[in-house]
N, C-alpha and C. Protein backbone atom coordinates (compact mmCIF):
# COMPACT_ATOMS: atom_id res chain seq x y z
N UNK A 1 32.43 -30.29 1.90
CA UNK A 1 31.25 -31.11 1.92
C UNK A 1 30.89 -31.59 0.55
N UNK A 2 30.47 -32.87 0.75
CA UNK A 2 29.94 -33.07 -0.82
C UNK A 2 28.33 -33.61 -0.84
N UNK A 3 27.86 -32.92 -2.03
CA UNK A 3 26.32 -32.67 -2.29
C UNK A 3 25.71 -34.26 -2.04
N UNK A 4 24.68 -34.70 -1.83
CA UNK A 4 24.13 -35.77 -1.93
C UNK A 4 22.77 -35.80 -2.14
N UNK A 5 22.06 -36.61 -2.84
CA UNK A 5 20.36 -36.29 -3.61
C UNK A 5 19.82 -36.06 -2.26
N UNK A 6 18.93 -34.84 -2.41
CA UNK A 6 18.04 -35.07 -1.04
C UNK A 6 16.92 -35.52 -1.16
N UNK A 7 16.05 -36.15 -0.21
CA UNK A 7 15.03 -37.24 0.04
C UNK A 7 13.61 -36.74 -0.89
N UNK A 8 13.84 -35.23 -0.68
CA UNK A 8 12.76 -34.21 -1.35
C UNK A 8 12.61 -32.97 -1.40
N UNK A 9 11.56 -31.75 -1.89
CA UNK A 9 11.82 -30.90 -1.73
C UNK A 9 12.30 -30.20 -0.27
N UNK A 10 12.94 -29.02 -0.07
CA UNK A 10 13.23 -28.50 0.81
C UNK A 10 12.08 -27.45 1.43
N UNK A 11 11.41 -27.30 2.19
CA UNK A 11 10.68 -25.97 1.86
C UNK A 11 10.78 -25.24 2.80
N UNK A 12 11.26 -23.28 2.05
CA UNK A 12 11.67 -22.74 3.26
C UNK A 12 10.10 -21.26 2.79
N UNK A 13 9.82 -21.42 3.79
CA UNK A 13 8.68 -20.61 4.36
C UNK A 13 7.82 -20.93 3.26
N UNK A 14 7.01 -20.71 2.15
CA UNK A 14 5.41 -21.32 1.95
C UNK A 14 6.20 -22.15 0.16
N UNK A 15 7.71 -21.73 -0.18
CA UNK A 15 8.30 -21.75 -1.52
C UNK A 15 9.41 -22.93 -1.26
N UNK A 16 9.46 -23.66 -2.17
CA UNK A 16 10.50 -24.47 -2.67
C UNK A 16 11.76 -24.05 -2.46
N UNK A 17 13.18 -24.38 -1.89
CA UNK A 17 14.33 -24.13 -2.11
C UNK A 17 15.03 -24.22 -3.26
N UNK A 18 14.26 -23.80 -4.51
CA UNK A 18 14.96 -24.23 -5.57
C UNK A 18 16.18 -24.12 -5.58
N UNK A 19 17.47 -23.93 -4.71
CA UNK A 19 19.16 -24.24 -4.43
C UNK A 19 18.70 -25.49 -4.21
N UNK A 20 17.94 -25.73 -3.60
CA UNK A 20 18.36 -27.40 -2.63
C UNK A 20 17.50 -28.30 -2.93
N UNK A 21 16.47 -28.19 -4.12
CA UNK A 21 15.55 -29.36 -4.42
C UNK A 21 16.33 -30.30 -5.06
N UNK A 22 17.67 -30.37 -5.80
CA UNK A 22 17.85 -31.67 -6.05
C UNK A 22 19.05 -32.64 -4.84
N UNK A 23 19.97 -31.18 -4.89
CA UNK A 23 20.72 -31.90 -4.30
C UNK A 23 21.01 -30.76 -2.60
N UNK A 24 21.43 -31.76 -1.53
CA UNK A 24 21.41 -31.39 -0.31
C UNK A 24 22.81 -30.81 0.40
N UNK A 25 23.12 -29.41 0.75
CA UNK A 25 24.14 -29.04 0.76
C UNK A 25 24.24 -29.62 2.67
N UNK A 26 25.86 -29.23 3.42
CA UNK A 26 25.83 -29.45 5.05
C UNK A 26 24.85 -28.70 5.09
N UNK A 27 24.37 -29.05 6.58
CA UNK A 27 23.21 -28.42 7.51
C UNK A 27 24.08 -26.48 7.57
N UNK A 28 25.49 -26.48 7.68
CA UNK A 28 26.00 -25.23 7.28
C UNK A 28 25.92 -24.44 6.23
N UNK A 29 25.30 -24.75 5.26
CA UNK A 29 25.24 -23.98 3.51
C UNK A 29 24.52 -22.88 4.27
N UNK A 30 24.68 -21.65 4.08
CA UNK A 30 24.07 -20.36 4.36
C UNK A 30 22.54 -20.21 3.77
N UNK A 31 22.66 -20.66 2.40
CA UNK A 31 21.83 -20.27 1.47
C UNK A 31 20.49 -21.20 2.16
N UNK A 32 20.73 -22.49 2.95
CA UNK A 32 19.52 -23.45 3.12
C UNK A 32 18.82 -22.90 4.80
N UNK A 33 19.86 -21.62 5.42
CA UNK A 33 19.36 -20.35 6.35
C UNK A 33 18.68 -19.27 6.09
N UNK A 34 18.47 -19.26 4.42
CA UNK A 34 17.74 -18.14 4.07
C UNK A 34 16.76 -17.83 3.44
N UNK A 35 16.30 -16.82 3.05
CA UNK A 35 15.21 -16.37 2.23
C UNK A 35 15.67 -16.89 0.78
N UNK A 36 15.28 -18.12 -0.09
CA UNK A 36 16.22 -18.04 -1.63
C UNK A 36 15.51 -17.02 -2.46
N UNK A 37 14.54 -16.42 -2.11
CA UNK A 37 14.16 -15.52 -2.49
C UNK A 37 15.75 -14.64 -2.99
N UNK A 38 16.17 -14.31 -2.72
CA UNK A 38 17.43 -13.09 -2.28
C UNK A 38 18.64 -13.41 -3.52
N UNK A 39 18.66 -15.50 -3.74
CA UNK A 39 19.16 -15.61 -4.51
C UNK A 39 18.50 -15.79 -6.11
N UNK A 40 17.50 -15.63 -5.82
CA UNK A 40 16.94 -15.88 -7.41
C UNK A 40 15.84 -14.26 -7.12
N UNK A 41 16.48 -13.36 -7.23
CA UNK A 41 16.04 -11.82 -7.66
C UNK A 41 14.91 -11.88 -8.55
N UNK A 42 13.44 -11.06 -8.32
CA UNK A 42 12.73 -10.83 -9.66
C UNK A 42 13.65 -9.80 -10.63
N UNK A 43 13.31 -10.21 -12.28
CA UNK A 43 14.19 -9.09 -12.93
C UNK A 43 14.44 -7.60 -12.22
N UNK A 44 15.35 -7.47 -12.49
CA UNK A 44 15.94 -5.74 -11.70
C UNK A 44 16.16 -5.92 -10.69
N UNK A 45 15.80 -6.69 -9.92
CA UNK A 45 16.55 -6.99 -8.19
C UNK A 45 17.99 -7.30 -8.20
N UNK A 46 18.13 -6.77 -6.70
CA UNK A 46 19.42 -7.33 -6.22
C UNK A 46 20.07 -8.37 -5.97
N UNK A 47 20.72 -8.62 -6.34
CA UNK A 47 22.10 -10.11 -5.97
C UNK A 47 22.63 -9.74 -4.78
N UNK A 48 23.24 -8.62 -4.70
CA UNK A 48 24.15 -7.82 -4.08
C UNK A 48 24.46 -8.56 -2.48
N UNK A 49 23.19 -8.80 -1.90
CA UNK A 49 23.42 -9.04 -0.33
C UNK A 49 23.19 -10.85 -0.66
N UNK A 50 22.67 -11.53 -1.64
CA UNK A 50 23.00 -13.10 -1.66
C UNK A 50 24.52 -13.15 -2.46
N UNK A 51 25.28 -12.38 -2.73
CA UNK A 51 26.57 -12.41 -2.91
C UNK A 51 27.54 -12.40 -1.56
N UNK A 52 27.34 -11.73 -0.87
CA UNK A 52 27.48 -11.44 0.09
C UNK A 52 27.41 -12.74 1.22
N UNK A 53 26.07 -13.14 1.46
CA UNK A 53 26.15 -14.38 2.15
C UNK A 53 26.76 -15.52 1.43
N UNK A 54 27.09 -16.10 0.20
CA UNK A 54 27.65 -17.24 -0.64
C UNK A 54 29.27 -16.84 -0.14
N UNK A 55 29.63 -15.39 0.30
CA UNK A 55 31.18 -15.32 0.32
C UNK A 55 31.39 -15.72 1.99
N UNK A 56 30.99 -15.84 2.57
CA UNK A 56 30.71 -16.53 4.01
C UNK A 56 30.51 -17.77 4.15
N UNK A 57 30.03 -18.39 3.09
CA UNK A 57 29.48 -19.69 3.16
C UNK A 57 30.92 -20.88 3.22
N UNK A 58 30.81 -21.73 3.82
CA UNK A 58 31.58 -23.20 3.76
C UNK A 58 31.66 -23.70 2.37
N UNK A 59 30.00 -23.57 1.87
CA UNK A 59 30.11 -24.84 0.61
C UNK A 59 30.10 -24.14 -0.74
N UNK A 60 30.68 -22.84 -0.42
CA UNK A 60 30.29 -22.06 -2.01
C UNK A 60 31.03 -22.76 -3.28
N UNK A 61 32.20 -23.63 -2.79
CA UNK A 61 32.75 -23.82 -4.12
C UNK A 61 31.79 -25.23 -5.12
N UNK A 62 31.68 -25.47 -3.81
CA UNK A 62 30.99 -26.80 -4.36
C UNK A 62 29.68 -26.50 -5.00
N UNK A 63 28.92 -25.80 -4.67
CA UNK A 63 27.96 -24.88 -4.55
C UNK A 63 28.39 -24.17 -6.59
N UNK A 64 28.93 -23.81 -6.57
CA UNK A 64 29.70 -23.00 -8.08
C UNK A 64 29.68 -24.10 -8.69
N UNK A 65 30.34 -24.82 -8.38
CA UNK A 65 30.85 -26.32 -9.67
C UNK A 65 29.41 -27.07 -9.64
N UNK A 66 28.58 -27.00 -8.98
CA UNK A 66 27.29 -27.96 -8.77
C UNK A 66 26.42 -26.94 -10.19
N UNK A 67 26.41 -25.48 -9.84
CA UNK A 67 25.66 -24.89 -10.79
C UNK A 67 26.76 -25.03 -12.10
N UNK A 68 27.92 -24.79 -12.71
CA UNK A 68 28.61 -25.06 -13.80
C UNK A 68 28.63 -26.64 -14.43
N UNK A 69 28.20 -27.43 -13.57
CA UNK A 69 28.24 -28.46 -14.00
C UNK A 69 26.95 -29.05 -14.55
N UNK A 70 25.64 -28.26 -14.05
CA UNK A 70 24.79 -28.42 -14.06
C UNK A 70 23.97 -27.81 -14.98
N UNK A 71 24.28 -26.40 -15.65
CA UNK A 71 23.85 -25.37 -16.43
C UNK A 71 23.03 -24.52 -15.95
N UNK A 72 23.32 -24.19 -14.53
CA UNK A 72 22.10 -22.85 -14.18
C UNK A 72 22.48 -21.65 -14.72
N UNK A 73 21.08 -21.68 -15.25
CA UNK A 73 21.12 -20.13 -15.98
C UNK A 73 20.76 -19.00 -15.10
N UNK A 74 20.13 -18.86 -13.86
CA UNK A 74 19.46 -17.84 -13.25
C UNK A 74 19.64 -18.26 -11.71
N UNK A 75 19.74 -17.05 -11.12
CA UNK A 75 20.15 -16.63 -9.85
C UNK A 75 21.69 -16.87 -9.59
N UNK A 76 21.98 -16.68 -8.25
CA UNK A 76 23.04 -16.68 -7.94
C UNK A 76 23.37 -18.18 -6.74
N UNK A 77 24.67 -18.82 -7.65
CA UNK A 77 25.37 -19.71 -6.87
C UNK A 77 26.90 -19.90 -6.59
N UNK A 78 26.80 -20.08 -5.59
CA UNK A 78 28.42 -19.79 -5.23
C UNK A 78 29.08 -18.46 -5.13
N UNK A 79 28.15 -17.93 -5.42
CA UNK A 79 28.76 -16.12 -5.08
C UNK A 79 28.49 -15.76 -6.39
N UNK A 80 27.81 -16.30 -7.26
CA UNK A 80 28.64 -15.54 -8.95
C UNK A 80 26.62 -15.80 -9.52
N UNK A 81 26.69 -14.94 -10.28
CA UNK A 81 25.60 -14.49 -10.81
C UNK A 81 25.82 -15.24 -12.28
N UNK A 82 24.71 -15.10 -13.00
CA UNK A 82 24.43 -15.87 -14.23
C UNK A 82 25.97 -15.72 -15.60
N UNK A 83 25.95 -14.12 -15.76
CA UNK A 83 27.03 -13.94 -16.53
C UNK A 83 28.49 -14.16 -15.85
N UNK A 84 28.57 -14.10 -14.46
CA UNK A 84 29.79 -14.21 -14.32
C UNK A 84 29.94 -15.69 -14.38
N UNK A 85 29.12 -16.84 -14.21
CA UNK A 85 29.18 -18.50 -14.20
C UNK A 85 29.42 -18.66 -16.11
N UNK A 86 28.65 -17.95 -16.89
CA UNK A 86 28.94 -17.71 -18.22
C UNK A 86 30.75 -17.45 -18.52
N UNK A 87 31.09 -16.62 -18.12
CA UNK A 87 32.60 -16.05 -18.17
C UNK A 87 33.13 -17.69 -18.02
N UNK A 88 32.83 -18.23 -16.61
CA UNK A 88 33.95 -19.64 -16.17
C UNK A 88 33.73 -20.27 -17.06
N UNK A 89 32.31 -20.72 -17.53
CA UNK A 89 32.58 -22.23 -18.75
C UNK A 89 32.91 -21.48 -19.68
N UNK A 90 33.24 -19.94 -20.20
CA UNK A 90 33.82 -19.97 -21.98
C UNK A 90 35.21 -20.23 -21.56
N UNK A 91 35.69 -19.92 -20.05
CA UNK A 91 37.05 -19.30 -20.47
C UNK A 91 37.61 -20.77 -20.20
N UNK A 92 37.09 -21.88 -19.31
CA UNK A 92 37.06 -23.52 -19.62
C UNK A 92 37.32 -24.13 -20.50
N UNK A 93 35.77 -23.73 -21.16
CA UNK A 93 35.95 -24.19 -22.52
C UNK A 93 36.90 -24.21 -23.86
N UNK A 94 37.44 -22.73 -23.57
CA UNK A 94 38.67 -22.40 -24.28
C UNK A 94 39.89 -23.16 -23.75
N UNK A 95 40.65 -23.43 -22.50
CA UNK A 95 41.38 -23.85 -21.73
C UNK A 95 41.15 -25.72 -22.92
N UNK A 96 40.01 -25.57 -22.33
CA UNK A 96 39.92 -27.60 -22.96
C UNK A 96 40.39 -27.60 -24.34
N UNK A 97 40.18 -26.54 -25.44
CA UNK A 97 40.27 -26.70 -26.51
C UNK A 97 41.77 -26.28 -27.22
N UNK A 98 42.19 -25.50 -26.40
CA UNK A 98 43.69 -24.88 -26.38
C UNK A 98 44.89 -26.07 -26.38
């Protein structure tokens, strides 16, 4: 699937989808079925079970390259948490410069 601007915010129960306020994943993205609560943890919370649903998901890759391309620093997209999306653009970045 590929992302396309959506019309506006998303809103899932009284909060913003901040996954999906800019851009609109299929009606299948897991994450636009859930609490995003789960993916954007208060400090010390768990990832653990929104890792979990992103590895089920249809659109995780796109979903990954949307946040790497984009610079999210916080929560989890595409299955991968802040430092592990850190790891892909150095080891990229090295790849480009090599």
């Amino acid at each position: 699937g590929t992302a396309t601007p959506a019309p506006g915010p998303i809103r899932t129960g009284s909060r913003c989808c901040r996954r999906l306020l800019q851009y609109r994943y299929p009606d299948d993205a897991l994450c636009a079925q859930t609490d995003p609560e789960l993916f954007h943890p208060e400090k010390g919370g768990t990832t653990a079970y929104a890792k979990r649903i992103c590895l089920a998901c249809e659109v995780r890759i796109e979903c990954l390259e949307h946040a790497l391309a984009n610079g999210e620093l916080h929560g989890v997209w595409g299955g991968m948490g802040p430092d592990q999306r850190k790891a892909i653009r150095r080891a990229r970045d090295r790849r480009r410069t090599a």
